[in-house]
C-alpha atoms as a PDB file:
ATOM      1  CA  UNK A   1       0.000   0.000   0.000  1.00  0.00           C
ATOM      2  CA  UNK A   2       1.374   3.080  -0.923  1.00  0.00           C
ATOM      3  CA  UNK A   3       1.583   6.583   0.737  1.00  0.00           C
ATOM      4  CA  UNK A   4       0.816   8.387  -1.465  1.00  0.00           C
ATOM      5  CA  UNK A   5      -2.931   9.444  -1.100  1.00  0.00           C
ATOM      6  CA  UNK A   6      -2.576  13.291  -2.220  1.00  0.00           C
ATOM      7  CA  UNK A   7      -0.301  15.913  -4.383  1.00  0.00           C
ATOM      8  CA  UNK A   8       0.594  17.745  -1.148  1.00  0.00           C
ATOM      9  CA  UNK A   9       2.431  13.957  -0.173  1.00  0.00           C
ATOM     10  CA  UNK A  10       3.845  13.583  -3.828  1.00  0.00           C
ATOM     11  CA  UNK A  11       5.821  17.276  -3.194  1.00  0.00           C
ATOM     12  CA  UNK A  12       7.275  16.302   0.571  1.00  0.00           C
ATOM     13  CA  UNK A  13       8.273  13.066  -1.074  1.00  0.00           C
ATOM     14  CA  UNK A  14      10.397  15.173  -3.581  1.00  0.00           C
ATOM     15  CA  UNK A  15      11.397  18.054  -1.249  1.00  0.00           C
ATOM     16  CA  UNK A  16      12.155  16.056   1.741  1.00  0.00           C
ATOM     17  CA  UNK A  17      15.619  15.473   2.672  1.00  0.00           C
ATOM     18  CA  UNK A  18      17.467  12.469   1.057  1.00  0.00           C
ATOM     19  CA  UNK A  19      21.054  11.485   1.580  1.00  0.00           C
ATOM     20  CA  UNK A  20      23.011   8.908  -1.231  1.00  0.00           C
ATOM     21  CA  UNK A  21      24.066   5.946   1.095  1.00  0.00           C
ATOM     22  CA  UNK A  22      26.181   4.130  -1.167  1.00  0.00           C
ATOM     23  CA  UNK A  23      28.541   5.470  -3.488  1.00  0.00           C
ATOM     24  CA  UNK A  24      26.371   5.660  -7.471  1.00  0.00           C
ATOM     25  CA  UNK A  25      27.768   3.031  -9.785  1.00  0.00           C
ATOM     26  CA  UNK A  26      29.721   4.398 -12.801  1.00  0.00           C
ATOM     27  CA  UNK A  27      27.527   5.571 -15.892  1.00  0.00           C
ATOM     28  CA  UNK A  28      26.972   2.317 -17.975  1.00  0.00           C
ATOM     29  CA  UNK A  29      26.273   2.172 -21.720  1.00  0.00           C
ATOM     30  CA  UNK A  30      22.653   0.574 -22.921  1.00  0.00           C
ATOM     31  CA  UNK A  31      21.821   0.764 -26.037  1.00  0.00           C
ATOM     32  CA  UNK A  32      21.393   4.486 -27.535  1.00  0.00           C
ATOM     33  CA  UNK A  33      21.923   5.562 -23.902  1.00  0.00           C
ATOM     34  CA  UNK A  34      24.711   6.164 -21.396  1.00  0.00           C
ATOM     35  CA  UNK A  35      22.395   5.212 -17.813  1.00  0.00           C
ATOM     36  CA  UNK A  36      23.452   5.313 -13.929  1.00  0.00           C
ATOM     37  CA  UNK A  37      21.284   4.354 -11.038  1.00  0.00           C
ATOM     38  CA  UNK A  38      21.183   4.992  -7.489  1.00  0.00           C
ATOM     39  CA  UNK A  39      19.133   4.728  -4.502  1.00  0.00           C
ATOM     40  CA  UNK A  40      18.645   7.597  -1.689  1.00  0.00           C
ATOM     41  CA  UNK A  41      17.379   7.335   1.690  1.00  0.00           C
ATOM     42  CA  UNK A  42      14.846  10.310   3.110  1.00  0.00           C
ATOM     43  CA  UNK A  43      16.337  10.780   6.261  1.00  0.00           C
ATOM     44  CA  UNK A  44      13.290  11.977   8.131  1.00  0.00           C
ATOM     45  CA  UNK A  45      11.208   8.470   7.142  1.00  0.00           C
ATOM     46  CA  UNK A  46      13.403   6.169   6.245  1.00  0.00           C
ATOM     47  CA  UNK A  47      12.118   5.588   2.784  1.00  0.00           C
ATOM     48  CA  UNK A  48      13.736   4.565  -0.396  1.00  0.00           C
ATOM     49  CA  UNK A  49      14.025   6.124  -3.477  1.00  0.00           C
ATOM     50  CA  UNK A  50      15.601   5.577  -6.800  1.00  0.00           C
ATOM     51  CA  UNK A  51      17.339   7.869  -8.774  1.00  0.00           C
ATOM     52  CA  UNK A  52      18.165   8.025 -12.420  1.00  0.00           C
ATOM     53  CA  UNK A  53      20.095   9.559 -15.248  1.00  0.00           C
ATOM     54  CA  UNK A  54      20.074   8.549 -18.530  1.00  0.00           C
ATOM     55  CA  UNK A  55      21.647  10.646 -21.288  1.00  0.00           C
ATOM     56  CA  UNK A  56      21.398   9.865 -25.456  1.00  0.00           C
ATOM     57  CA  UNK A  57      24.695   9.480 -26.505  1.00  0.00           C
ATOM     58  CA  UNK A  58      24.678  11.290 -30.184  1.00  0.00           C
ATOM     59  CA  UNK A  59      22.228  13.964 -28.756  1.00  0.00           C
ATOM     60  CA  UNK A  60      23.613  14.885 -25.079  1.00  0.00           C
ATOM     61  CA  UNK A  61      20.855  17.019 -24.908  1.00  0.00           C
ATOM     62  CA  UNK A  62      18.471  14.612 -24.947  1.00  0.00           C
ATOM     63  CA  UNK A  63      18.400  13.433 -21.680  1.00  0.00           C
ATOM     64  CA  UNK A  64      16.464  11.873 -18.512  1.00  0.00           C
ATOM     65  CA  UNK A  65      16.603  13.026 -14.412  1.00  0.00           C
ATOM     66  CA  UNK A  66      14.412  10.911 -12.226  1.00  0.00           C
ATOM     67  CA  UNK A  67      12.965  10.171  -9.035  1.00  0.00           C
ATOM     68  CA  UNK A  68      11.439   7.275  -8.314  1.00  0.00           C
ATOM     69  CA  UNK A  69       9.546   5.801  -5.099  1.00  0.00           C
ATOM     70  CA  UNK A  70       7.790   2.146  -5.455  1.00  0.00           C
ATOM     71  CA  UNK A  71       6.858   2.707  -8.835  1.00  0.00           C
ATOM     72  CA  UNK A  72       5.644   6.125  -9.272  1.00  0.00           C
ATOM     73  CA  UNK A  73       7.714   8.563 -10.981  1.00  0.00           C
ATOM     74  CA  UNK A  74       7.548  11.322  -8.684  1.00  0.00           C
ATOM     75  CA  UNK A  75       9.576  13.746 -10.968  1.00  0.00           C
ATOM     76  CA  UNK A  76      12.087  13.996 -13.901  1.00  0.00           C
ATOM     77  CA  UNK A  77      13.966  16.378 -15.669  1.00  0.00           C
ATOM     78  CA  UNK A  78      14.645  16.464 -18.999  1.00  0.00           C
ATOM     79  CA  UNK A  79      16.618  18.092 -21.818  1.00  0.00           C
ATOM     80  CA  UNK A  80      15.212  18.610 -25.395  1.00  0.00           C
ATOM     81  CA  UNK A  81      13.911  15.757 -27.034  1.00  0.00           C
ATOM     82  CA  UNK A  82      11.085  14.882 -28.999  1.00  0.00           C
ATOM     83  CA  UNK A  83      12.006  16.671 -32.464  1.00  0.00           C
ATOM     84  CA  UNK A  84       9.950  15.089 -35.786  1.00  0.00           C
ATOM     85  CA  UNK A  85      10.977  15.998 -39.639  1.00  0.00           C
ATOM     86  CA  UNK A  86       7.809  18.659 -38.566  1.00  0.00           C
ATOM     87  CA  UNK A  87       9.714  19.788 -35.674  1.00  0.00           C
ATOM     88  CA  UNK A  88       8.014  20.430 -31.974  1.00  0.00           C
ATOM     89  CA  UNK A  89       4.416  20.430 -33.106  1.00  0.00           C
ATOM     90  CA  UNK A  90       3.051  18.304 -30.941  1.00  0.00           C
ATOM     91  CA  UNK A  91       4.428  19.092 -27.703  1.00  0.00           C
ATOM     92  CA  UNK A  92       6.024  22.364 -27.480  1.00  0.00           C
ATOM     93  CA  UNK A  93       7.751  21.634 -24.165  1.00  0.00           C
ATOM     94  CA  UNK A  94      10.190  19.186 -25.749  1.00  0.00           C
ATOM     95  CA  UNK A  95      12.089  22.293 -27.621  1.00  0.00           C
ATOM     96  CA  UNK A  96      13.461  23.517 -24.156  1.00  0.00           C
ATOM     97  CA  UNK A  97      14.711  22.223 -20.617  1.00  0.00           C
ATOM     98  CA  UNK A  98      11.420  21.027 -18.481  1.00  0.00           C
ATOM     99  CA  UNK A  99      10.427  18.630 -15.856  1.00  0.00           C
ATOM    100  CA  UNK A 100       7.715  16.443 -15.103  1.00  0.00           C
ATOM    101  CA  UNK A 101       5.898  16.241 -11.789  1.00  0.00           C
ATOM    102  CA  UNK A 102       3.532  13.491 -10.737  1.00  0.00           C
ATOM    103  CA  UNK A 103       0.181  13.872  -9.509  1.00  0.00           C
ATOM    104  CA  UNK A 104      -2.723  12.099  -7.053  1.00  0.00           C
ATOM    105  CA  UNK A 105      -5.010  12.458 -10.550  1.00  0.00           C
ATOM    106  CA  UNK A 106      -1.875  10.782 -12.544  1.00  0.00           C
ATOM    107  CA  UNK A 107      -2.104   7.688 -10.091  1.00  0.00           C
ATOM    108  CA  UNK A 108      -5.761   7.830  -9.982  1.00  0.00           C
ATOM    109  CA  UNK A 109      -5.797   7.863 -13.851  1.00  0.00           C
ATOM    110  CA  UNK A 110      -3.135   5.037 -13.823  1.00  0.00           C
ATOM    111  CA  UNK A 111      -0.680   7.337 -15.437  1.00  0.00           C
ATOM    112  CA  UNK A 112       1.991   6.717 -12.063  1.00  0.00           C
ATOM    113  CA  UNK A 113       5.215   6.440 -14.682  1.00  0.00           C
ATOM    114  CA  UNK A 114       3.824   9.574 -17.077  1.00  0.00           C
ATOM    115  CA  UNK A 115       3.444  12.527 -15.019  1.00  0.00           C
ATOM    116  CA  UNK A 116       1.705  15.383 -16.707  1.00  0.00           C
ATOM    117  CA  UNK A 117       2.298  18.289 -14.853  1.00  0.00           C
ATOM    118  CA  UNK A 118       5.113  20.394 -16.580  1.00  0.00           C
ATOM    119  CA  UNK A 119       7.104  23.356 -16.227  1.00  0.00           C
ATOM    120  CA  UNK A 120       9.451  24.704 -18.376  1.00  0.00           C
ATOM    121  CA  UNK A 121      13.033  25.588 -16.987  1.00  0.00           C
ATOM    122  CA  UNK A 122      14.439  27.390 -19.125  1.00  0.00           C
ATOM    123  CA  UNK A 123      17.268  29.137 -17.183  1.00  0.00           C
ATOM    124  CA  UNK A 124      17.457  26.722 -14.273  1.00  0.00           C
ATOM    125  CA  UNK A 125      19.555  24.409 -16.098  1.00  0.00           C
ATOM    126  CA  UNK A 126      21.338  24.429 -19.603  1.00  0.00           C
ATOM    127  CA  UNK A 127      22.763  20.793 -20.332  1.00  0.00           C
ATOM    128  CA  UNK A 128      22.823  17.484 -18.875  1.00  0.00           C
ATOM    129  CA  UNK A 129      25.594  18.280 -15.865  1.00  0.00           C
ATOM    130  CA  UNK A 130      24.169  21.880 -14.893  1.00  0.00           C
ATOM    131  CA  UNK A 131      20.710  19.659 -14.814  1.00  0.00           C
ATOM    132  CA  UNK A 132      22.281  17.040 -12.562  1.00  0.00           C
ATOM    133  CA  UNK A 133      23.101  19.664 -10.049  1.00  0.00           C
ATOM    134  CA  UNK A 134      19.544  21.331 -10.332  1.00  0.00           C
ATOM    135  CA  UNK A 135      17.994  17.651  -9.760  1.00  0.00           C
ATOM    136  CA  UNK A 136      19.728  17.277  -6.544  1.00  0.00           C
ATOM    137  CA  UNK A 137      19.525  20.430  -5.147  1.00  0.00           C
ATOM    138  CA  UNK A 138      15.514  20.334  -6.382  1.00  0.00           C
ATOM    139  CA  UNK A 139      14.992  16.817  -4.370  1.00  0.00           C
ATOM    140  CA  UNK A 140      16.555  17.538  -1.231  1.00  0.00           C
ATOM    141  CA  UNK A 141      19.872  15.232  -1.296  1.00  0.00           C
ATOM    142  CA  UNK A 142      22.018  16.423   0.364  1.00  0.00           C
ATOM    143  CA  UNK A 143      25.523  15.076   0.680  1.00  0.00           C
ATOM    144  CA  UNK A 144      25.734  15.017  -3.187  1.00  0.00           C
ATOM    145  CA  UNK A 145      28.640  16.535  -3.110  1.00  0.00           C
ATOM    146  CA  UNK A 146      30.553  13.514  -1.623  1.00  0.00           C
ATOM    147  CA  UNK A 147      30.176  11.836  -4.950  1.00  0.00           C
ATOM    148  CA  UNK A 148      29.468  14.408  -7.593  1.00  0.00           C
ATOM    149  CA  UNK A 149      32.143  17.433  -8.421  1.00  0.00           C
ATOM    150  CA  UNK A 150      30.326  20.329 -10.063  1.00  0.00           C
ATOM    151  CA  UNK A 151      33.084  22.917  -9.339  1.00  0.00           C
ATOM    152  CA  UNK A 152      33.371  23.834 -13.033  1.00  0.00           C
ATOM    153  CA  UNK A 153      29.666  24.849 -13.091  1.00  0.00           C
ATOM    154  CA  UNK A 154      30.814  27.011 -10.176  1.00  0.00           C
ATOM    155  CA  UNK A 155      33.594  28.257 -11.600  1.00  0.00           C
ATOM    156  CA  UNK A 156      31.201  28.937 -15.383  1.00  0.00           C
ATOM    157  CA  UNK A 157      31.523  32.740 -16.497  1.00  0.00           C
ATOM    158  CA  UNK A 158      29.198  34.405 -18.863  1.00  0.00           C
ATOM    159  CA  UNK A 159      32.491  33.492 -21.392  1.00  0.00           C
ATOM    160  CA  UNK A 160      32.238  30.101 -20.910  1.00  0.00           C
ATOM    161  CA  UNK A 161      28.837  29.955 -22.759  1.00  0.00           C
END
């Protein structure tokens, strides 16, 4: 039986604070797509949760950030993707950085691996590292920095771009 009964439960499940308890494997190649896996622990509830990221190798800006408790896909990330001959015209959030957020209608709709509620991020995040960092920082884990070194995004100038 699962927790969640409400979107107000699906946010403190993102928000709360996680820490990595093991150190995250080594990116692995599968397929068209360079993956890694993980699992975090909230530290107020002692729950589980599984990270991703998952990154197209030709088009590094295609890529995937998500959280995942049981099997609902609380929230995810994403770079641009999507693209047909016709170009975006379909789904116009797939021509910039956006994420996904799950909610109690998704799971009630039996959409708990497609959440619908998006929001574009343009400016919170410009590729698949700078996204990484947002991702953690977004879900509340907080000793990332034992096993992830984003000192060159601290270190980015508006020359770097």
């Amino acid at each position: 039986m699962s927790i969640i009964r409400s979107d107000e439960e699906i946010l403190n499940l993102i928000k709360c604070d996680k820490a990595i308890c093991k150190k995250p494997p080594a990116p692995k190649e599968s397929n068209r797509d360079t993956k890694r896996k993980f699992m975090v622990v909230s530290t107020e509830k002692s729950l589980e949760l599984d990270v991703f990221f998952a990154q197209n190798i030709r088009l590094p800006n295609d890529f995937s950030i998500g959280l995942m408790f049981e099997n609902f896909l609380l929230f995810r990330c994403n770079g641009f993707h999507g693209t047909t001959v016709a170009g975006y015209h379909k789904y116009d959030h797939h021509a910039q950085v956006h994420s996904h957020t799950l909610t109690f209608d998704d799971i009630m709709n039996g959409r708990k691996n497609h959440p619908s509620k998006i929001e574009v991020l343009t400016g919170k995040y410009v590729d698949f590292e700078s996204a990484q960092l947002f991702f953690l920082q977004t879900c509340g884990i907080n000793n990332y920095q034992d096993y992830f070194d984003f000192s060159k995004l601290d270190q980015m100038s508006i020359y770097d771009l």
